[in-house]
PDB file of N, CA and C in Angstrom:
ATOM      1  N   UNK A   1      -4.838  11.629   2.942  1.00  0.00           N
ATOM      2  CA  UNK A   1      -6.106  11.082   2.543  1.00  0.00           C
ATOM      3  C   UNK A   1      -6.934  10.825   3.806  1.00  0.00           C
ATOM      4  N   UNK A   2      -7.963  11.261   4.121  1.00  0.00           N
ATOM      5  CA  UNK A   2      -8.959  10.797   4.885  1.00  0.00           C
ATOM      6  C   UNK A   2      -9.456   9.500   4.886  1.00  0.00           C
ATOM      7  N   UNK A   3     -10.103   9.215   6.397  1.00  0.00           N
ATOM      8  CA  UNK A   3      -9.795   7.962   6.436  1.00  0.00           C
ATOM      9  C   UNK A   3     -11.246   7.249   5.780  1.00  0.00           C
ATOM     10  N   UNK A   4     -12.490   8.408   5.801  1.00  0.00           N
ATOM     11  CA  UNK A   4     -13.523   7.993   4.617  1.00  0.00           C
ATOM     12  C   UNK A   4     -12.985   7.451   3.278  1.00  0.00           C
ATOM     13  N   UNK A   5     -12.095   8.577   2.770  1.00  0.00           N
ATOM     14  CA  UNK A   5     -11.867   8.055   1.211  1.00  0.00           C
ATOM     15  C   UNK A   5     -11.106   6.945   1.474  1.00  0.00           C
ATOM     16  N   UNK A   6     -10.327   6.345   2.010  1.00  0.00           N
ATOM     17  CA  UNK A   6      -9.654   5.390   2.168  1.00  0.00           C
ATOM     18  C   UNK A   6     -10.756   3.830   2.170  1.00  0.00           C
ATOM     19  N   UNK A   7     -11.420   3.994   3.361  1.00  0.00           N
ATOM     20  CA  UNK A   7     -12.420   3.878   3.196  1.00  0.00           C
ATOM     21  C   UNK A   7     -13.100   2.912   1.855  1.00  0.00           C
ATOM     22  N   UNK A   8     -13.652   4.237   1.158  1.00  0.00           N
ATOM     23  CA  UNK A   8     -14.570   4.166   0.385  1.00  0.00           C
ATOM     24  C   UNK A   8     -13.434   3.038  -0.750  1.00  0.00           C
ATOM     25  N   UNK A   9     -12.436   3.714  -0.653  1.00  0.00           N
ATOM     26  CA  UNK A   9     -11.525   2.941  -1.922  1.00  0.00           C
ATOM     27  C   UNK A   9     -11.114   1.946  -1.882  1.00  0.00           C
ATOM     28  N   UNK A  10     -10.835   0.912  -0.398  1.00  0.00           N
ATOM     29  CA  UNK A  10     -10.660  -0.374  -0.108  1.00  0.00           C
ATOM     30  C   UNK A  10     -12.169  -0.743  -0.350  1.00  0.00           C
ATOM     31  N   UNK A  11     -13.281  -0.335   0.046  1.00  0.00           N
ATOM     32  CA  UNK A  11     -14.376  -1.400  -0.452  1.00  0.00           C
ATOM     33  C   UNK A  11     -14.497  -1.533  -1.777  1.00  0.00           C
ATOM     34  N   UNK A  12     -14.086  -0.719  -2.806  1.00  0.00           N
ATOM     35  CA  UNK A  12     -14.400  -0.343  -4.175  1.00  0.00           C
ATOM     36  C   UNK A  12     -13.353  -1.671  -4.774  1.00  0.00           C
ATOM     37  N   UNK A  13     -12.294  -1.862  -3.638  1.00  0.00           N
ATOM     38  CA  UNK A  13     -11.146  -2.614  -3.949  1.00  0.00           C
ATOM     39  C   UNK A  13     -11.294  -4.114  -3.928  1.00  0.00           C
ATOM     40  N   UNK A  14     -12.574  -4.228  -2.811  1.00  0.00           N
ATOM     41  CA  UNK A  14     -13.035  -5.460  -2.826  1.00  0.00           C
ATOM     42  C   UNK A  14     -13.481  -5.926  -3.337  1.00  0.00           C
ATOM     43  N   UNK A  15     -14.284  -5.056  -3.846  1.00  0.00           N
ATOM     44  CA  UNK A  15     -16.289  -5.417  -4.520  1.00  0.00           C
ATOM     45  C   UNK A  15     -15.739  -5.965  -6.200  1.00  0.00           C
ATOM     46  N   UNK A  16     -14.123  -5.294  -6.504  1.00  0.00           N
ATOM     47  CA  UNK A  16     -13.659  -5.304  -8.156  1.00  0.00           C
ATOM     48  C   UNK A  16     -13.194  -6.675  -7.691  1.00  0.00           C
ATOM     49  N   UNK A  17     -12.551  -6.936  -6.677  1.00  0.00           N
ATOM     50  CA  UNK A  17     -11.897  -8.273  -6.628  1.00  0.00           C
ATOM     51  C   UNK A  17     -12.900  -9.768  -6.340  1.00  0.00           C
ATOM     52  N   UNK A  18     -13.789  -9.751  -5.652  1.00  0.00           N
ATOM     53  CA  UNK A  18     -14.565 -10.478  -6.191  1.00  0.00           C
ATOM     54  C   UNK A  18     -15.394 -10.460  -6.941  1.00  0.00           C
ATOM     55  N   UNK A  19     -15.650  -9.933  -7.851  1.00  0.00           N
ATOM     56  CA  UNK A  19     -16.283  -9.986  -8.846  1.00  0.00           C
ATOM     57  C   UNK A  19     -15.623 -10.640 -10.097  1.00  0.00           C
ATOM     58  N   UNK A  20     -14.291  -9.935  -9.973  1.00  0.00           N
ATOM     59  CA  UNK A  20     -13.125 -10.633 -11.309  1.00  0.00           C
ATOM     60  C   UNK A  20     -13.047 -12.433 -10.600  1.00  0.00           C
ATOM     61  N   UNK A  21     -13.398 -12.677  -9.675  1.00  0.00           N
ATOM     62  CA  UNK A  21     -12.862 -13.657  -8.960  1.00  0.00           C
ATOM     63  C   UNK A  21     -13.964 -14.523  -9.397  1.00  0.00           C
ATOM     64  N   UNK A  22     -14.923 -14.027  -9.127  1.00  0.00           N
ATOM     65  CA  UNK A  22     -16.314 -14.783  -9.410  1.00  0.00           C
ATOM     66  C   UNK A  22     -16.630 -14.861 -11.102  1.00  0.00           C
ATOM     67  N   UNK A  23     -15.953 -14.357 -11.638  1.00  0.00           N
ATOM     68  CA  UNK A  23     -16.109 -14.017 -13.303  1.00  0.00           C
ATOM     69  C   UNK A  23     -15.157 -15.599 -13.724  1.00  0.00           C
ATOM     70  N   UNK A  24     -13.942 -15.698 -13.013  1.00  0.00           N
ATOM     71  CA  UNK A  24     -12.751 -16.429 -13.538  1.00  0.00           C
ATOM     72  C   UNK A  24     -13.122 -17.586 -13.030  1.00  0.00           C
ATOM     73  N   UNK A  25     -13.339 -17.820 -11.734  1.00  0.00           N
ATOM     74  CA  UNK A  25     -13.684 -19.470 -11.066  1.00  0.00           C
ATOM     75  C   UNK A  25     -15.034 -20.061 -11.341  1.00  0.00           C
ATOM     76  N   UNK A  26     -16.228 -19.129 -10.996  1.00  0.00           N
ATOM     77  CA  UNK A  26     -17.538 -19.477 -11.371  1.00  0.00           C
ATOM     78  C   UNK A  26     -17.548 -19.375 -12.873  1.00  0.00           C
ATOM     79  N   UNK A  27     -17.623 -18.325 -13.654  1.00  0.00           N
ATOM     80  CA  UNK A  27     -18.541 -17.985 -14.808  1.00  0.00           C
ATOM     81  C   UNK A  27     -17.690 -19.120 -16.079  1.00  0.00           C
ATOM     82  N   UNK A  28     -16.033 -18.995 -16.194  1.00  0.00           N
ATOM     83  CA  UNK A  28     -15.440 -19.548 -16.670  1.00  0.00           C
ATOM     84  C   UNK A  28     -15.539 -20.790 -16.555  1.00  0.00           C
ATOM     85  N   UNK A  29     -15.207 -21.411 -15.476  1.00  0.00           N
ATOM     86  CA  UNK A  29     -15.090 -22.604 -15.036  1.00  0.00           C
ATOM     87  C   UNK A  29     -16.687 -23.135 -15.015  1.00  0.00           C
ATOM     88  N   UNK A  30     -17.623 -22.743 -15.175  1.00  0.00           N
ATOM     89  CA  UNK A  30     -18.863 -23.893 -15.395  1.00  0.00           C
ATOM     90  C   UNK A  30     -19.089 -23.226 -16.865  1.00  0.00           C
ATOM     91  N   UNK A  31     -18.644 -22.956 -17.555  1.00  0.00           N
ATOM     92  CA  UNK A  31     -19.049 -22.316 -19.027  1.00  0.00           C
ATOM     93  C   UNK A  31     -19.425 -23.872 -20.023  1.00  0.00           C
ATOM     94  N   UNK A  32     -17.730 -25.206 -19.850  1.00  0.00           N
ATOM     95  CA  UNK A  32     -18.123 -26.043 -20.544  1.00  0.00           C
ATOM     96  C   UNK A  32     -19.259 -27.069 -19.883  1.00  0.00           C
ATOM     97  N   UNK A  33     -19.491 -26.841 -18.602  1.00  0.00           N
ATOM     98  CA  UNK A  33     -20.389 -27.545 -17.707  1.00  0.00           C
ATOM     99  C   UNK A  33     -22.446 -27.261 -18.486  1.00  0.00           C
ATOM    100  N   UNK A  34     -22.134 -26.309 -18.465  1.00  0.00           N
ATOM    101  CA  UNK A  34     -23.417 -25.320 -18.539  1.00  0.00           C
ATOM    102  C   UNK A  34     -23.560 -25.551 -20.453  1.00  0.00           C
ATOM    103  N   UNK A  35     -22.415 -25.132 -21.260  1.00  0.00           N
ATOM    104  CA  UNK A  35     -22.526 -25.131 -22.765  1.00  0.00           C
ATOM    105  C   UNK A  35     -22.752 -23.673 -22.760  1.00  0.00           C
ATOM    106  N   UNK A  36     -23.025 -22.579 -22.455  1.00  0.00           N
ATOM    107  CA  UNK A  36     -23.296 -21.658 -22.110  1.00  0.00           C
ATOM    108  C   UNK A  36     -22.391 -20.590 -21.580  1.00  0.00           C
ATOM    109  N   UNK A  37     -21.198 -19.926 -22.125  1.00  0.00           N
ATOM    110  CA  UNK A  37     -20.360 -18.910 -21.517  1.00  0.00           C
ATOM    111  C   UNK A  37     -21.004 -17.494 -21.051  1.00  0.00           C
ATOM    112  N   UNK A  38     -21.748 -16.978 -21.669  1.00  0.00           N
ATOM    113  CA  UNK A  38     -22.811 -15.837 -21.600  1.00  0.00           C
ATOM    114  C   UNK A  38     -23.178 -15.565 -19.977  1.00  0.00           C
ATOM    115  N   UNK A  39     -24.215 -17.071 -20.274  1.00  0.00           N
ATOM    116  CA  UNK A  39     -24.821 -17.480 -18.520  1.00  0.00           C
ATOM    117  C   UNK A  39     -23.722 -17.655 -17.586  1.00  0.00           C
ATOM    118  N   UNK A  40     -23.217 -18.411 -17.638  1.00  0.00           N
ATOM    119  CA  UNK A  40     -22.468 -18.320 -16.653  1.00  0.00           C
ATOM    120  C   UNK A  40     -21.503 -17.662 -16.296  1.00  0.00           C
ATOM    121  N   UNK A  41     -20.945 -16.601 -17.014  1.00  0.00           N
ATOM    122  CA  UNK A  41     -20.328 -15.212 -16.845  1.00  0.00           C
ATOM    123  C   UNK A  41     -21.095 -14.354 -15.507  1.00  0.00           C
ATOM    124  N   UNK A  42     -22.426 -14.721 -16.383  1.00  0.00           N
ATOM    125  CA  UNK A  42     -23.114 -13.942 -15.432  1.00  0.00           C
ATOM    126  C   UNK A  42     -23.318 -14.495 -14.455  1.00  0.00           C
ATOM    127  N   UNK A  43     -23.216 -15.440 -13.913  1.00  0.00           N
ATOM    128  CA  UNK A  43     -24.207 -16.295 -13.046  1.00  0.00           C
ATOM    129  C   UNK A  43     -22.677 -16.079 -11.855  1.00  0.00           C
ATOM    130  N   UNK A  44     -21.271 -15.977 -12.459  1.00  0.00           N
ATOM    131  CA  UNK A  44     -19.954 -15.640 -11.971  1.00  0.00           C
ATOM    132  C   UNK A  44     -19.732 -14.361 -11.141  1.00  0.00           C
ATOM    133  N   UNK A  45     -20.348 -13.503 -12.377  1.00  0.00           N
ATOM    134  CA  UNK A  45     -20.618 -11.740 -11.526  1.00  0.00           C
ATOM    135  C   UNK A  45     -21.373 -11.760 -10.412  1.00  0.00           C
ATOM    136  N   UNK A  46     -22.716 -12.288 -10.454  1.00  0.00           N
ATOM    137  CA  UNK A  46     -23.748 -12.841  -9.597  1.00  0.00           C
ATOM    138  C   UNK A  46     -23.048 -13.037  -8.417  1.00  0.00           C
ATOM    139  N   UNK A  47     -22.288 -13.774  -8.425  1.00  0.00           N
ATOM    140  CA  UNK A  47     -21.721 -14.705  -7.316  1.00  0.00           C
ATOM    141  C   UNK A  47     -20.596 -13.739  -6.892  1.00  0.00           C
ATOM    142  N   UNK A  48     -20.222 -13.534  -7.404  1.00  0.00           N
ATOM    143  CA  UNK A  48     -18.850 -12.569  -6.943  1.00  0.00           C
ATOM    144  C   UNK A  48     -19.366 -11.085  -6.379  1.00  0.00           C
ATOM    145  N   UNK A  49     -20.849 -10.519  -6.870  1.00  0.00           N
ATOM    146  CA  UNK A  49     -20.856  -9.448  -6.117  1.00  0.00           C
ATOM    147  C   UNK A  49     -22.027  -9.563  -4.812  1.00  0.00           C
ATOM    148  N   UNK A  50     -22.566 -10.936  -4.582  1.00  0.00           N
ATOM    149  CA  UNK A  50     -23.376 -11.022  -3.823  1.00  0.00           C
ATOM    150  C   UNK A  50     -21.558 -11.511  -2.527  1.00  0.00           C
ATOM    151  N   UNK A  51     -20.963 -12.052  -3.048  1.00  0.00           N
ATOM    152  CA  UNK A  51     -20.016 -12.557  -1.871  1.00  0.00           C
ATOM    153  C   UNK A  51     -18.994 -10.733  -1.570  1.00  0.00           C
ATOM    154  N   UNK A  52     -18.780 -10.076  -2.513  1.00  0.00           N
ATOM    155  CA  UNK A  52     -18.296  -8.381  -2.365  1.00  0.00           C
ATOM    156  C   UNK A  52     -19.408  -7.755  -1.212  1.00  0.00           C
ATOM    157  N   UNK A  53     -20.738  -7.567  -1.468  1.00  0.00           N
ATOM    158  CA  UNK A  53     -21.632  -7.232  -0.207  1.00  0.00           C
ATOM    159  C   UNK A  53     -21.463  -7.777   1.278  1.00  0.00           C
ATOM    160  N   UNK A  54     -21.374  -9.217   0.796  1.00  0.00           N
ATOM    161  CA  UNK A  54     -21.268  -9.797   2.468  1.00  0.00           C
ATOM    162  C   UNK A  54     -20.315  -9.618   3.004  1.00  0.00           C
ATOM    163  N   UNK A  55     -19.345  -9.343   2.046  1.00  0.00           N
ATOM    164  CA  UNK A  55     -17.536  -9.065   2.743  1.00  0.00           C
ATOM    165  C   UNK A  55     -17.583  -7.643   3.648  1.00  0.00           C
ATOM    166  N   UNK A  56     -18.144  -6.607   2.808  1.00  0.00           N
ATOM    167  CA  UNK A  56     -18.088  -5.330   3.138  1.00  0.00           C
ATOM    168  C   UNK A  56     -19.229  -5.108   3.773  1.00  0.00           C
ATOM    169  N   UNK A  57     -20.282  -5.600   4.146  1.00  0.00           N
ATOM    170  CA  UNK A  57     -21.350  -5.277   5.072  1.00  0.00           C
ATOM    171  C   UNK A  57     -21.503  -6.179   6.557  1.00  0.00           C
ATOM    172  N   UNK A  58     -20.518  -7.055   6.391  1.00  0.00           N
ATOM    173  CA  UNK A  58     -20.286  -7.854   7.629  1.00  0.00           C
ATOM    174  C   UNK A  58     -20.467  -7.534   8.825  1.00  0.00           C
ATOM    175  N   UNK A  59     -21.634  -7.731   9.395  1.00  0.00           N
ATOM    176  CA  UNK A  59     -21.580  -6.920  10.985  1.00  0.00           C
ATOM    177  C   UNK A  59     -20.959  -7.723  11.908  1.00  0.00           C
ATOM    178  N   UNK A  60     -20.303  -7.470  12.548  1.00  0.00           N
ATOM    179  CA  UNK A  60     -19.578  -8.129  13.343  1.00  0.00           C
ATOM    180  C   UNK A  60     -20.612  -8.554  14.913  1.00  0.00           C
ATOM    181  N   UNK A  61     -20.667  -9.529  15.651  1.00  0.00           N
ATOM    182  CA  UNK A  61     -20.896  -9.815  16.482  1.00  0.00           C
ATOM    183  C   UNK A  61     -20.739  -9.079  17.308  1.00  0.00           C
ATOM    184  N   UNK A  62     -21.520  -9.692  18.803  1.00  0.00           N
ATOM    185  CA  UNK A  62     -21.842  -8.638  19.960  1.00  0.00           C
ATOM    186  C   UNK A  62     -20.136  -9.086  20.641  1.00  0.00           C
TER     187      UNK A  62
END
């Protein structure tokens, strides 16, 4: 396997893992907070793929 596809398939690996992450701790967990499971599902994805970008676009310092 090349080390692109490799690559490409650990970020794909990330971006699924926080997102499920952000679905289960955020969206779940403020559902009875909120009254609202819908919203805050989403508001979970939200959160989980804005924190998947910053993981995988991280520029590293000088």
């Amino acid at each position: 396997m090349s080390k692109k596809k490799a690559k490409k398939n650990s970020e794909r690996g990330t971006y699924a893992l926080c997102i499920t992450t952000g679905l289960i701790l955020v969206g779940l967990g403020l559902g009875p907070l909120l009254g609202n499971v819908l919203a805050s599902s989403a508001i979970g994805v939200l959160a989980g793929s804005v924190a998947g970008y910053l993981i995988i676009n991280h520029k590293s310092g000088r």
